[in-house]
Protein backbone atom coordinates (compact mmCIF):
# COMPACT_ATOMS: atom_id res chain seq x y z
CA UNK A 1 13.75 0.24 13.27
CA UNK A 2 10.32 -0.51 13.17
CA UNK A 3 8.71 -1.86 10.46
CA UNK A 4 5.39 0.15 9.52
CA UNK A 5 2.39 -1.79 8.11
CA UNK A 6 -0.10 -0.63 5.60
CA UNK A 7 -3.02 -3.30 4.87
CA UNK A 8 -5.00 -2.24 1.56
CA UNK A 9 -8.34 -2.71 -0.06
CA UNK A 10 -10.46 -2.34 2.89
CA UNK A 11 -14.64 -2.47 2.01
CA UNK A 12 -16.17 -3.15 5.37
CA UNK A 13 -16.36 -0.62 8.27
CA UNK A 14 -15.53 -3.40 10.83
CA UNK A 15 -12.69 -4.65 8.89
CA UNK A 16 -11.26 -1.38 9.13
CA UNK A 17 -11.41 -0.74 12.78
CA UNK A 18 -9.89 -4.38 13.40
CA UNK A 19 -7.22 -3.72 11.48
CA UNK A 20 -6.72 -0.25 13.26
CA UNK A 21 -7.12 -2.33 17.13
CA UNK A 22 -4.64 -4.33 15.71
CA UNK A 23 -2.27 -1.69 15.22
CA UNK A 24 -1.52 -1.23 11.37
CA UNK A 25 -0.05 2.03 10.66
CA UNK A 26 -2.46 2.79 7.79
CA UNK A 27 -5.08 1.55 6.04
CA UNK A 28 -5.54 1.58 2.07
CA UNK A 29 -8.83 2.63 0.45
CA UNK A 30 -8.62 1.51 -3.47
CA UNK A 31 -10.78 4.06 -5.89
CA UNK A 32 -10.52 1.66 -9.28
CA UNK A 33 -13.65 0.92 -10.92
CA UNK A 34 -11.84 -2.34 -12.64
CA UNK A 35 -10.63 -3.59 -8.93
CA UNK A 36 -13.00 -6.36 -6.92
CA UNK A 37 -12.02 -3.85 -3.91
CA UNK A 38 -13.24 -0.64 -5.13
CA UNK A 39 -14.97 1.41 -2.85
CA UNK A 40 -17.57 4.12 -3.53
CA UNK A 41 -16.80 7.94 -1.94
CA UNK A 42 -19.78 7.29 0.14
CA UNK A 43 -18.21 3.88 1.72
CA UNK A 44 -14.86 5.45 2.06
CA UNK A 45 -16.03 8.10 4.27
CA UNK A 46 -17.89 5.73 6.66
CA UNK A 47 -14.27 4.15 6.64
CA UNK A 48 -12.48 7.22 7.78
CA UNK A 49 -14.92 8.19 10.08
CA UNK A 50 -15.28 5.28 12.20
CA UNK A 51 -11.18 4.80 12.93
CA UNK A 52 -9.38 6.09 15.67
CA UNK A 53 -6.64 9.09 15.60
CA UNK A 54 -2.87 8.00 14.53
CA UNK A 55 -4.01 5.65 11.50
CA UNK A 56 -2.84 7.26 8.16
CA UNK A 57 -5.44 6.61 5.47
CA UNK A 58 -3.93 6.05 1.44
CA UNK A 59 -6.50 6.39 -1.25
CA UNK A 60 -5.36 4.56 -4.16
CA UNK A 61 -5.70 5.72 -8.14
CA UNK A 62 -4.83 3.71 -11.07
CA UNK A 63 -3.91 6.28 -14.20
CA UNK A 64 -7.45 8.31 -12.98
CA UNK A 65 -8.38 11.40 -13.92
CA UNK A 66 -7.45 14.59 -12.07
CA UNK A 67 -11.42 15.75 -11.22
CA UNK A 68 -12.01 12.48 -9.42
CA UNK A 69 -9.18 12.24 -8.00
CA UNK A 70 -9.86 15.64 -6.54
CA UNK A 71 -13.35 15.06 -6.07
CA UNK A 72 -12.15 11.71 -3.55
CA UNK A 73 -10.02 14.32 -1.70
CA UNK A 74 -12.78 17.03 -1.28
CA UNK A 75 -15.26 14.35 0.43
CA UNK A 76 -12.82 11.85 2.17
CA UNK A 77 -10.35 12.64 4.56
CA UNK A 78 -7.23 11.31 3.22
CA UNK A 79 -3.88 11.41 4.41
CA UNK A 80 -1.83 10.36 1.35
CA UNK A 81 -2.45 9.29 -2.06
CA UNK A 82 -1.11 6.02 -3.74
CA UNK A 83 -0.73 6.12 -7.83
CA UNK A 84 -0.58 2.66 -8.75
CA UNK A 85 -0.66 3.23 -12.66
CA UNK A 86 1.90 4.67 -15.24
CA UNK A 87 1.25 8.71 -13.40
CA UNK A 88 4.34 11.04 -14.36
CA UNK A 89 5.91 12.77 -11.28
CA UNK A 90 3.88 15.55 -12.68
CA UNK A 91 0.74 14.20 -12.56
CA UNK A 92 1.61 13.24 -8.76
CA UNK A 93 2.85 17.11 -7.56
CA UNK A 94 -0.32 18.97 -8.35
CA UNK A 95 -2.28 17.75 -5.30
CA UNK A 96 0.05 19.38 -2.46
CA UNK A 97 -0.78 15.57 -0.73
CA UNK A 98 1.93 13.49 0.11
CA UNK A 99 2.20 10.58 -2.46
CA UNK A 100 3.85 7.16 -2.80
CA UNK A 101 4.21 5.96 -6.19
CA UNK A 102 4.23 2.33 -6.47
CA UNK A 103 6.20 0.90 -9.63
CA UNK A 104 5.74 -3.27 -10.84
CA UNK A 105 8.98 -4.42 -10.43
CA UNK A 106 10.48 -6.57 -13.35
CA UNK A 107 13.91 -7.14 -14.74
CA UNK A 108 15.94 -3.81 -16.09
CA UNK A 109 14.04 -1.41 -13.91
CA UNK A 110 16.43 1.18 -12.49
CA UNK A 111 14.59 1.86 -9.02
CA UNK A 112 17.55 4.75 -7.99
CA UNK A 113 16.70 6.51 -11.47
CA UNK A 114 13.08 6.46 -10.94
CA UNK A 115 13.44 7.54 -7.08
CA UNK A 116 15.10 10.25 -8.63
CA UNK A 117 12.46 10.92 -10.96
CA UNK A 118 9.57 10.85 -7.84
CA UNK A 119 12.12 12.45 -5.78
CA UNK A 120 9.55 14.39 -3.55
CA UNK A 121 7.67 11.29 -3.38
CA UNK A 122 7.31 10.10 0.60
CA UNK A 123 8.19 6.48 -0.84
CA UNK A 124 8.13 3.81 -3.54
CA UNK A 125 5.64 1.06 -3.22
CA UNK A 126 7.27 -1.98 -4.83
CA UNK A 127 4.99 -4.58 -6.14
CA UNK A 128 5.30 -7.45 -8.71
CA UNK A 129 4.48 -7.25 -12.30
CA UNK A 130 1.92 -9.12 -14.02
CA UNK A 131 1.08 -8.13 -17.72
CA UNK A 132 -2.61 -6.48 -17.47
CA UNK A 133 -2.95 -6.64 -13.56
CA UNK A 134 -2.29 -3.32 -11.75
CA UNK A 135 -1.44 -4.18 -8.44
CA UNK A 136 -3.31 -6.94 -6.25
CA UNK A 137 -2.33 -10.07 -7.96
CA UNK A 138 -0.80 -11.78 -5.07
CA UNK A 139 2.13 -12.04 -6.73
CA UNK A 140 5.70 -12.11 -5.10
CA UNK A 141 8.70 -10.74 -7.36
CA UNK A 142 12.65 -10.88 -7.07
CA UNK A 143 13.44 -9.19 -4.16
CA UNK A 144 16.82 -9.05 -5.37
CA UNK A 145 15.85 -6.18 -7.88
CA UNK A 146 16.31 -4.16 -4.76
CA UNK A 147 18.69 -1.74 -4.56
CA UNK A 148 19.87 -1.56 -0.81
CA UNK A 149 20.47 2.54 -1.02
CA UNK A 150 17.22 3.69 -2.52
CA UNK A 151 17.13 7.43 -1.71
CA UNK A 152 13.15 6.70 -1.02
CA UNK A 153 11.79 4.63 2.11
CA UNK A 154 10.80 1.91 0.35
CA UNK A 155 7.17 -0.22 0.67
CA UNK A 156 7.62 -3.70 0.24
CA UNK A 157 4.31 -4.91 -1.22
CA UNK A 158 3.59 -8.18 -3.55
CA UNK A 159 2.52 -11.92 -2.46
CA UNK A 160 3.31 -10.79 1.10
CA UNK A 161 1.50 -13.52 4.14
CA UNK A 162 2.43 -14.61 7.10
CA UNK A 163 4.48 -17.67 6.38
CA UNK A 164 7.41 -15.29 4.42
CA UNK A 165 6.59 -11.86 5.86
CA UNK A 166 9.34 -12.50 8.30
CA UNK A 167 11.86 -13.28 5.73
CA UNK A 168 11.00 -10.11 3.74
CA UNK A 169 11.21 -8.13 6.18
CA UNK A 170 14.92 -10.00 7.41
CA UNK A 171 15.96 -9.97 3.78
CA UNK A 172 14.83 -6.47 2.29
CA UNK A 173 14.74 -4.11 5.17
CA UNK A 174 11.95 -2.55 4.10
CA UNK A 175 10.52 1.19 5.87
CA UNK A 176 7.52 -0.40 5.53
CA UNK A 177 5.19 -3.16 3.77
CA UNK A 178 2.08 -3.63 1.82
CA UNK A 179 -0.59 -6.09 2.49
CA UNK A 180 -3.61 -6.86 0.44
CA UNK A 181 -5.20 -10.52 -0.52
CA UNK A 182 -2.98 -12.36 1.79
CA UNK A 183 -4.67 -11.44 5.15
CA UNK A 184 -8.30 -11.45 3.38
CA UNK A 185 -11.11 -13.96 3.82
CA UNK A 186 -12.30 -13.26 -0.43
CA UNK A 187 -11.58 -10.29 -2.16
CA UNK A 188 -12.38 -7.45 -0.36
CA UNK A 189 -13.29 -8.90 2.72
CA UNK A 190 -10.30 -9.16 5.70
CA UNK A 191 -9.43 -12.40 8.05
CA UNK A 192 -8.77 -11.10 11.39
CA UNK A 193 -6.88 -14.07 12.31
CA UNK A 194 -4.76 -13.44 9.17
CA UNK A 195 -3.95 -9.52 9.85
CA UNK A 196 -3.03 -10.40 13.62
CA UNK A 197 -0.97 -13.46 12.40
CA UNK A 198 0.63 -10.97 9.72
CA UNK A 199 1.21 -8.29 12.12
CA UNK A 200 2.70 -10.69 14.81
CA UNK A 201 5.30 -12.11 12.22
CA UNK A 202 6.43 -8.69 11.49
CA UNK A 203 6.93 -7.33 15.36
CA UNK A 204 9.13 -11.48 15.73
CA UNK A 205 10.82 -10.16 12.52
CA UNK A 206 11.92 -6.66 14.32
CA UNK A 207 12.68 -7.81 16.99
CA UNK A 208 15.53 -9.90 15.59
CA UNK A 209 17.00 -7.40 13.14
C-alpha cells in the first residue's frame, strides 16, 4: 500500500504548487489566529486556485467557532476539514464535510475508544502532545501508543523529517502521514529540497514494505 502524504501550513502560492509537482496527496491550509502559519480566507483561496486537479485540500480549526468555520467553507474550496482542538464528534458531523480529527497522543489514551467515538470520521491524525501547543511543535511521540487495529486509517503526524520518515512509515504502517515544520525553510515558509527529500524517503520506505 501506498503511503499518502499530506504537507500542512502552507502560506505562499508557490510553495503550494511545488508541493503539488511534487506529488503530495494534499495540502493543509491552517485557519488559527494563535498559529505563525495562519492564513487569511483571502490567501487561502489564491492557494486553491492556483493547484492542479487530484490534490485534496484540509482546512484546519483549532476549537473555532461554527460561523467561521462555515464562513472558510463558503469562500474556499475545501475538500476536508481537520479539528485539531478538543471538538466533540458532534461538533465535527454538522458540516456534511469529511473530517479527520487529530488527537495529541500521550500515555492512557485509548485510540480504539475514541475511533469509536469519531467513528464516521475519514481518519485520526495522531500527533504528539505538548502542554499549551496545539499541533505544530515538531514534536515526535511514542509510536508505540499505537494500536495496530485502529478501525480508522490512521495519519501519522508529529516530529516527522526525512532522516526517520522511513522508519515511521516501516514501523507504524500508517494510511498516511502529516508533515509540517520539518520540510519548511522558517515557519510558514516550505524547503523544496526538504519536501522532495521527504517525499523520496517515503516512496524507498514503500517500496520495501
Amino acid at each position: 500500500m501506498r503511503t499518502r502524504v499530506k504537507i500542512c501550513g502552507f502560506t505562499q502560492v508557490s510553495d503550494a504548487v511545488t508541493a503539488a509537482k511534487l506529488g503530495v496527496d494534499a495540502i493543509g491550509l491552517v485557519f488559527y489566529p494563535p498559529s505563525p502559519r495562519n492564513i487569511s480566507i483571502e490567501k487561502a483561496v489564491k492557494i486553491v486556485n492556483t493547484l492542479p486537479a487530484f490534490v485534496t485540500v484540509v482546512a484546519l480549526f483549532v476549537d473555532e467557532n461554527e460561523s467561521q468555520i462555515r464562513e472558510v467553507m463558503s469562500k474556499v474550496s475545501i475538500d476536508c476539514i481537520q479539528f485539531h482542538g478538543d471538538e466533540e464528534p458532534v461538533d465535527c458531523r454538522i458540516y456534511n464535510k469529511p473530517y479527520m480529527k487529530a488527537i495529541r497522543m500521550k500515555p492512557g489514551l485509548n485510540i480504539l475508544e475514541i475511533a469509536e467515538q469519531y467513528s464516521d470520521a475519514s481518519a485520526l491524525l495522531l500527533d504528539a502532545y505538548h502542554p499549551g501547543i496545539k499541533g505544530g511543535s515538531g514534536s515526535q511521540f511514542d509510536w508505540d501508543l499505537i494500536p495496530k487495529n485502529c478501525s480508522l486509517p490512521i495519519i501519522l503526524a508529529g516530529g516527522l523529517q526525512t532522516s526517520n520518515i522511513k522508519t515511521a512509515i516501516q514501523s507504524v504502517k500508517p494510511y498516511a502521514v502529516d508533515i509540517s515544520s520539518g520540510v519548511e525553510e522558517k515557519k510558514g515558509v516550505k524547503d523544496v529540497a526538504k519536501m522532495a527529500a521527504f517525499i523520496r524517503e517515503i516512496n524507498e520506505g514503500d517500496r520495501v514494505l
